[in-house]
Each structure stands twice: as structure tokens, then as C-alpha cells.
Protein backbone atom coordinates (compact mmCIF):
# COMPACT_ATOMS: atom_id res chain seq x y z
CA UNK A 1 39.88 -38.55 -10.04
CA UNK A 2 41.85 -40.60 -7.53
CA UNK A 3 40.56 -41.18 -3.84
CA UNK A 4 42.78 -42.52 -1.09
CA UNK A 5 43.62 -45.65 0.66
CA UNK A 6 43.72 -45.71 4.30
CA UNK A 7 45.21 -48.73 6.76
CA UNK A 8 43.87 -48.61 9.55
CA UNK A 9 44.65 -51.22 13.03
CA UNK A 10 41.33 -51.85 14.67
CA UNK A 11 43.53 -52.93 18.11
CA UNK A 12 43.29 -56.37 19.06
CA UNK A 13 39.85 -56.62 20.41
CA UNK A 14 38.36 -54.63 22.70
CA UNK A 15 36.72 -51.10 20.50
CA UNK A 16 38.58 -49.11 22.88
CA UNK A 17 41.91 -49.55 21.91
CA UNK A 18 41.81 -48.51 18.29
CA UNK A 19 43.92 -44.95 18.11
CA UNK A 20 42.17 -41.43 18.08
CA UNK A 21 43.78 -41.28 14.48
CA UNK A 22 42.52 -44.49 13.42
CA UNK A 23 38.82 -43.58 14.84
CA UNK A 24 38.86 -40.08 12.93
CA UNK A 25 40.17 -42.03 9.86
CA UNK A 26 37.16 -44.07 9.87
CA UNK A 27 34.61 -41.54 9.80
CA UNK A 28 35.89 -39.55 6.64
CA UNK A 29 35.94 -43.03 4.91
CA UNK A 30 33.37 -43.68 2.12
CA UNK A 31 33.71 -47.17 1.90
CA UNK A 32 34.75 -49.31 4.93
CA UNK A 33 36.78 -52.96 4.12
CA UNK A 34 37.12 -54.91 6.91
CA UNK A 35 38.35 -58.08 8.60
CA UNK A 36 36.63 -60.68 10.54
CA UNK A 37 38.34 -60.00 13.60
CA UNK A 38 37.69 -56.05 13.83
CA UNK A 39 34.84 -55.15 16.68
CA UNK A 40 31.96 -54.89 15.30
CA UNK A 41 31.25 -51.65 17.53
CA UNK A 42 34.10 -49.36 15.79
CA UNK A 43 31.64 -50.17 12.76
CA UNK A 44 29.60 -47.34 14.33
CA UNK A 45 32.39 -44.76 13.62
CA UNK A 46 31.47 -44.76 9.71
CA UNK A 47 29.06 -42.15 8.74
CA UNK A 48 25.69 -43.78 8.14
CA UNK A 49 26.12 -43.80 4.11
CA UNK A 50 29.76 -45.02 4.19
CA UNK A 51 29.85 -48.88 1.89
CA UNK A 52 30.95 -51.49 4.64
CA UNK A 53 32.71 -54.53 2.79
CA UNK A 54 33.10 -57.66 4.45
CA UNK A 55 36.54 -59.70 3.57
CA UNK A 56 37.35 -61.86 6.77
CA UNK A 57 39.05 -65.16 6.40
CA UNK A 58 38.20 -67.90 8.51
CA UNK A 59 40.06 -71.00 9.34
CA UNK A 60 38.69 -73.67 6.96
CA UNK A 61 36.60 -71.81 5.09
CA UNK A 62 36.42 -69.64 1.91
CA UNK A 63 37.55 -66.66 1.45
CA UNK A 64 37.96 -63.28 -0.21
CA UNK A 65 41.41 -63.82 -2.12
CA UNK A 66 44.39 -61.41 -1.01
CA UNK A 67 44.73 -60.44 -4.80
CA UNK A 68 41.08 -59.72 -4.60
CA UNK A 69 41.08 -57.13 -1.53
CA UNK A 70 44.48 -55.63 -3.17
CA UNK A 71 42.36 -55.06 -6.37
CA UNK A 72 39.54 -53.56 -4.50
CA UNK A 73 41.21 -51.31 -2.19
CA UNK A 74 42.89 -49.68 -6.07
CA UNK A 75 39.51 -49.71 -7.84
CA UNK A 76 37.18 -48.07 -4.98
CA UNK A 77 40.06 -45.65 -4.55
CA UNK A 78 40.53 -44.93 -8.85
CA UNK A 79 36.88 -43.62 -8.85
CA UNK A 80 37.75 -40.72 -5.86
CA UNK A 81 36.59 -42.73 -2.69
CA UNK A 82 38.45 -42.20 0.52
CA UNK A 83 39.17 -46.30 1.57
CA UNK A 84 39.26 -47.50 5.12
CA UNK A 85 41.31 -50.20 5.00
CA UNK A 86 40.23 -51.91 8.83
CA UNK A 87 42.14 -54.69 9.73
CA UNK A 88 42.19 -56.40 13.38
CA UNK A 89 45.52 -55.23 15.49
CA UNK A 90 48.44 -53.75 13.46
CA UNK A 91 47.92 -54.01 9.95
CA UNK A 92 51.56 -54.77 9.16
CA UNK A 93 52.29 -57.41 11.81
CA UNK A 94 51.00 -60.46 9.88
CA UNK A 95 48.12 -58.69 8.34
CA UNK A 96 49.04 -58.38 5.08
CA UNK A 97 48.98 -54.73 5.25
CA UNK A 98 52.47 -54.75 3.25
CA UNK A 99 50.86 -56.22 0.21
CA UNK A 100 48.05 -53.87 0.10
CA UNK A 101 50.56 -50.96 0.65
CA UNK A 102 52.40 -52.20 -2.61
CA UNK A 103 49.27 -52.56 -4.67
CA UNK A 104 48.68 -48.98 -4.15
CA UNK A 105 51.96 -48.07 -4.44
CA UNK A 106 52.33 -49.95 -7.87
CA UNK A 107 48.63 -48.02 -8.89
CA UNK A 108 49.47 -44.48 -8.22
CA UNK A 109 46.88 -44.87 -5.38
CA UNK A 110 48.25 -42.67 -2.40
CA UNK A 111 47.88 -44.60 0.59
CA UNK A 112 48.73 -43.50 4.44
CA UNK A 113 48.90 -46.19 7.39
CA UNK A 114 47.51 -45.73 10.62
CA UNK A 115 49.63 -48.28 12.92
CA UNK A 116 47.26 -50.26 15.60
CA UNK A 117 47.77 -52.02 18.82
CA UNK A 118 49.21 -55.64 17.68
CA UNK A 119 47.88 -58.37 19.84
CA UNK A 120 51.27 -59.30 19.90
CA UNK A 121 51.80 -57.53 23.10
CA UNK A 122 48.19 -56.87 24.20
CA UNK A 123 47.14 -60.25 24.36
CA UNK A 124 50.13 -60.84 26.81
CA UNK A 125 49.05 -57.78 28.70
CA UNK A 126 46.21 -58.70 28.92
CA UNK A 127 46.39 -61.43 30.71
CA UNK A 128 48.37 -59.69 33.09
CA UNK A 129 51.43 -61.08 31.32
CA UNK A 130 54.36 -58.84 30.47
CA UNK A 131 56.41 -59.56 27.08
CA UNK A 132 59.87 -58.19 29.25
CA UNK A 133 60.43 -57.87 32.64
CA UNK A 134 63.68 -56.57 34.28
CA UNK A 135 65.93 -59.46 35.63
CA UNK A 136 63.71 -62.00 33.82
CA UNK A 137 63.43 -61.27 30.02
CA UNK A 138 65.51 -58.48 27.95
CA UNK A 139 64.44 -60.13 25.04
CA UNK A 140 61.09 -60.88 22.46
CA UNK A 141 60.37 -61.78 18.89
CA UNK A 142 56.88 -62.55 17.60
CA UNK A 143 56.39 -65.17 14.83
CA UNK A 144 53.61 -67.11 13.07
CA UNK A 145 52.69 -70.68 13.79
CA UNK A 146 50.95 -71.13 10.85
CA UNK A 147 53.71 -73.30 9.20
CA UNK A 148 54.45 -74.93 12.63
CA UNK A 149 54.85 -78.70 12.00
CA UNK A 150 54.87 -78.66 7.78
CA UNK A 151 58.00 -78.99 7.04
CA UNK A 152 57.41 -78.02 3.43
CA UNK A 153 55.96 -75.02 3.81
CA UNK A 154 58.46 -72.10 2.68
CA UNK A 155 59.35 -70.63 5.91
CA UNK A 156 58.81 -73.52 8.02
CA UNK A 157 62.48 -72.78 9.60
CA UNK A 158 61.83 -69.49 10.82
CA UNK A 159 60.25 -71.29 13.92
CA UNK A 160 63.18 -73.55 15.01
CA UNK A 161 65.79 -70.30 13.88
CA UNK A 162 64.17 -67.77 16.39
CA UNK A 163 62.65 -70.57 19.00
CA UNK A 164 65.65 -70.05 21.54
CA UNK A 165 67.51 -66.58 20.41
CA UNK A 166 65.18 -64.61 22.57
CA UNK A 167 63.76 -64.90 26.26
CA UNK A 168 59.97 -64.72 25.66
CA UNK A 169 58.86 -65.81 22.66
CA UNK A 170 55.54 -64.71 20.70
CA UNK A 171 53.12 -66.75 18.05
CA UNK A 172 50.16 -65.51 16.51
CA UNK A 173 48.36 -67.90 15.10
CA UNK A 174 48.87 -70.75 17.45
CA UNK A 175 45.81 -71.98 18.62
CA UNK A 176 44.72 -74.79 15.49
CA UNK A 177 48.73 -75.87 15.84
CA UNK A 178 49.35 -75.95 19.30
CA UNK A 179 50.27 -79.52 19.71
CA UNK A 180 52.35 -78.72 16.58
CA UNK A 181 53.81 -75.85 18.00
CA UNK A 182 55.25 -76.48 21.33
CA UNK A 183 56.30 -80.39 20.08
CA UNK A 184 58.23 -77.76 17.32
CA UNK A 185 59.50 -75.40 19.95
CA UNK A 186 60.64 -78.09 22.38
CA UNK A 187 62.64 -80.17 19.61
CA UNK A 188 64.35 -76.51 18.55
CA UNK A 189 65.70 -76.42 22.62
CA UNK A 190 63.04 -74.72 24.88
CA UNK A 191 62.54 -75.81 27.78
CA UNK A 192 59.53 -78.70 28.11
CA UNK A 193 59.35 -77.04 31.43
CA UNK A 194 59.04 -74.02 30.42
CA UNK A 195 55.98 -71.50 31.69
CA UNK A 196 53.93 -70.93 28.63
CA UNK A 197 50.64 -69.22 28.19
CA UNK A 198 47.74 -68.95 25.82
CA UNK A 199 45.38 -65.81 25.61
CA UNK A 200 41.61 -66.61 23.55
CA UNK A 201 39.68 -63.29 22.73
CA UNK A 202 41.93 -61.48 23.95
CA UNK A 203 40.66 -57.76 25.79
CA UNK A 204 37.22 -58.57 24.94
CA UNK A 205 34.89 -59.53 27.51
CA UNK A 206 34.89 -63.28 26.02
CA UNK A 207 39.13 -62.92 27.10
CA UNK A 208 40.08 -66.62 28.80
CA UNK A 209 43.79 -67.83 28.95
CA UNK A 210 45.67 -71.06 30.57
CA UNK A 211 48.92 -70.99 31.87
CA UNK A 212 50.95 -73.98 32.07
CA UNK A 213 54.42 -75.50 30.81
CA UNK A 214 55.06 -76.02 26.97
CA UNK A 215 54.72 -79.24 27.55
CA UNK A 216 51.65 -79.53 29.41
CA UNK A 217 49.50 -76.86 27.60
CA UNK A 218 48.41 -78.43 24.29
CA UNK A 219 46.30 -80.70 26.62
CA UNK A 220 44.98 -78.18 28.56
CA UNK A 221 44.13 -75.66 26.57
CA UNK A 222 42.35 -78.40 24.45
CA UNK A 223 40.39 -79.15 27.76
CA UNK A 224 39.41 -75.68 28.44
CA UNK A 225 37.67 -75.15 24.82
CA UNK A 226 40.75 -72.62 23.95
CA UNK A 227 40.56 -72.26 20.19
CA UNK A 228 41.13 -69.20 17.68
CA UNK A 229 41.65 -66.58 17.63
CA UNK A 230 44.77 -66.70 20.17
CA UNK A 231 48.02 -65.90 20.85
CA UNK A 232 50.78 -68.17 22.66
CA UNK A 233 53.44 -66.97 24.67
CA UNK A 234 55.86 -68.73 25.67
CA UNK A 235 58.72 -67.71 28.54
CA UNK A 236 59.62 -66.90 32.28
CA UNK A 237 57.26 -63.82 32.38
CA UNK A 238 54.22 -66.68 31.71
CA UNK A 239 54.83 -67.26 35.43
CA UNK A 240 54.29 -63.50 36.38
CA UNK A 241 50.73 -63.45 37.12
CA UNK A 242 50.74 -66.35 39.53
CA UNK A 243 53.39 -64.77 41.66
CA UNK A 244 51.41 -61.62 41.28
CA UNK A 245 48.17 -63.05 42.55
CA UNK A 246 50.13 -64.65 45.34
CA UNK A 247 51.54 -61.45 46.58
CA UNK A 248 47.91 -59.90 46.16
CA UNK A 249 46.38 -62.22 48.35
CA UNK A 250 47.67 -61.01 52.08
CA UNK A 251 47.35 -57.54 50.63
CA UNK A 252 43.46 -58.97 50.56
CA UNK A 253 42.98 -59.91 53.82
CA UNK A 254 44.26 -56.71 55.24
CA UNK A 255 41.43 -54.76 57.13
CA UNK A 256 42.04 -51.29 55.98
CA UNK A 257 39.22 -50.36 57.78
């Protein structure tokens, strides 16, 4: 008898955010596989005897190989368990999810996704930061940092390619690159001037972001503690929230009494 494999976004932080689909999902599952950056409070929607699995990865440490969660999603699922595949934001936007989709795929394994809310554009949000903005930016792309500064590495170009073909640009990723990253970004043509943001913990309580130019934030952020998980943006709209707090303040001192 064959089960099913569901993946499911958690959302980017904050428990809330996962989708009424994704929450329902989660408490058919028998057997819960998660990631180390899913809320530990959505662990509450399994049913008491669900199997939780633990398969974060962590910068610099071991971890559960990607061929080993593909192989575990198919056998859990080949003995007529219902899988909850729980992955942090949207589990095809750099999660992987596409991998695990195939590995059912090539099993016979019947597998449905549940999109989630990619950090991508709630971290941004967040922070009070929007990814377009009428007059400012028509344009975004979201890319990984991981490969910023190795020149090596197989897709090491995609950074410089897509650095100044849209107006804000997105990386997951950033925050154990950043130096890396905006050095990258500035030598592809972006502005050194440039506003620039990055959001830590991003809709969870623990949320804390710097804004500054692409030149000026590696050293910043590195003074505020700002480490993973984040997410760097970098563009006009990174100057939104100070103009926004600026035309908050008279609003303030008005005596609406």
C-alpha cells in the first residue's frame, strides 16, 4: 500500500503565516519531516501520535544528506503513511522542494505541494520594506548568495548576470557572505550608494534589520550581531521606511484629542 507525500511551506517565521491548507495538511500527516527553520509552534498542529523527524541543516555543521530526506520521504510513504513534508517559507524557492518532488515522482509516490509564504518577500515586508513600489521599482528577482564570492562554484555567474537587470534585488542566504556579496554586487554595477537592507528572524518576535548603503552595510550589520538566518535586499525601496517614519512623525504630535 502506498501513502502520500505532502510539501508543505511553514511561512517564513512567524506560526501565523503558514496557509489554512498547509495547517489542515499537517494534522492528517502521520509522520512530520521538518526543517530547522520551521516554528516550532505549528509542531502543535500534528496529532499527538504523528512521528516528528528532525532534518535541519545548519551552517557549518552536519547534516541529514538531501539524498537521505529524498529516500525517506519515498520509504515512509511505500508503507501507506501520509508524509508532511514541512519546510521553512516556500518549499520550491531554494528549498529543495523540486528534488523531493522528483524522487516521488520517479517512485510512483503521489505527492501534492502546498505553496508557503517565501521570505523572499516577507522578510522585506516585514521590515516595512516593499519589494516594488510605483515610480520607484517595476522590477525584482530573488537569488542565492551562497556562491557569492567562489568563483568556482557552478553558478557563481548567476549573481553578476541578474545583479543590475532588475530594480530591487533579493538574496537569501546572505548573511555568512555579506562582505562577499555586496563587494560582488558592486563590481557587477550597483550602485556603492545604493540603499540596501538586511532583515534577521524575520516576522518573529526576535525580527531586527539595518538599513544602510551596499557599501556601508557589511560593517554594520557585522556591528549589530546580524547573522543567519537573513535575507538582503538591496534597492531604492530600502529607503522606504525612513521616509515613512519621517512622514509619521508630525502625524505623532498631532493632538487628536
Amino acid at each position: 500500500m502506498t501513502g502520500r507525500v505532502v510539501l508543505i511551506g511553514a511561512g517564513p517565521g512567524d506560526p501565523e503565516l503558514i496557509t489554512v491548507k498547509g495547517a489542515r495538511a499537517l494534522g492528517e500527516a502521520d509522520v512530520v519531516i521538518f526543517d530547522r527553520l520551521v516554528a516550532p509552534a505549528l509542531l502543535d498542529l500534528c496529532r499527538p501520535e504523528a512521528e516528528r523527524l528532525y532534518v535541519g541543516k545548519e551552517p557549518g555543521r552536519a547534516a541529514v544528506p538531501q539524498e537521505r530526506i529524498c529516500s525517506l520521504l519515498v520509504e515512509q510513504a511505500m508503507v501507506g503513511r501520509v508524509v508532511a513534508r514541512l519546510k521553512g517559507g516556500d518549499p520550491l524557492v531554494f528549498g529543495r522542494g523540486g528534488e523531493e518532488l522528483l524522487a516521488c515522482a520517479r517512485a510512483g509516490v503521489p505527492c501534492e505541494v502546498i505553496p508557503g509564504i517565501t521570505s523572499a518577500v516577507a522578510a522585506p515586508a516585514s521590515a516595512g520594506i516593499p519589494v516594488t513600489h510605483r515610480g520607484i521599482a517595476r522590477s525584482f528577482a530573488v537569488v542565492t548568495a551562497s556562491t557569492a564570492g567562489t568563483a568556482h562554484a557552478p553558478d557563481a555567474a548567476d549573481l553578476g548576470r541578474v545583479a543590475t537587470a532588475v530594480d530591487t534585488l533579493v538574496l537569501l542566504m546572505a548573511a555568512g557572505k555579506l562582505e562577499a556579496t555586496c563587494r560582488a554586487l558592486i563590481a557587477a554595477g550597483r550602485p556603492s550608494g545604493e540603499p540596501a537592507a538586511i532583515i534577521q528572524w524575520a516576522t518573529t518576535p526576535e525580527e531586527r534589520s539595518v538599513i544602510a548603503t551596499l557599501e556601508e552595510l557589511p560593517a554594520l550589520a557585522a556591528a549589530a550581531g546580524i547573522g543567519p538566518p537573513a535575507t538582503l535586499l538591496v534597492g531604492a525601496v530600502a529607503a522606504v521606511p525612513a521616509e515613512t517614519a519621517a512622514l509619521a512623525a508630525p502625524l505623532a504630535q498631532l493632538d487628536t484629542r
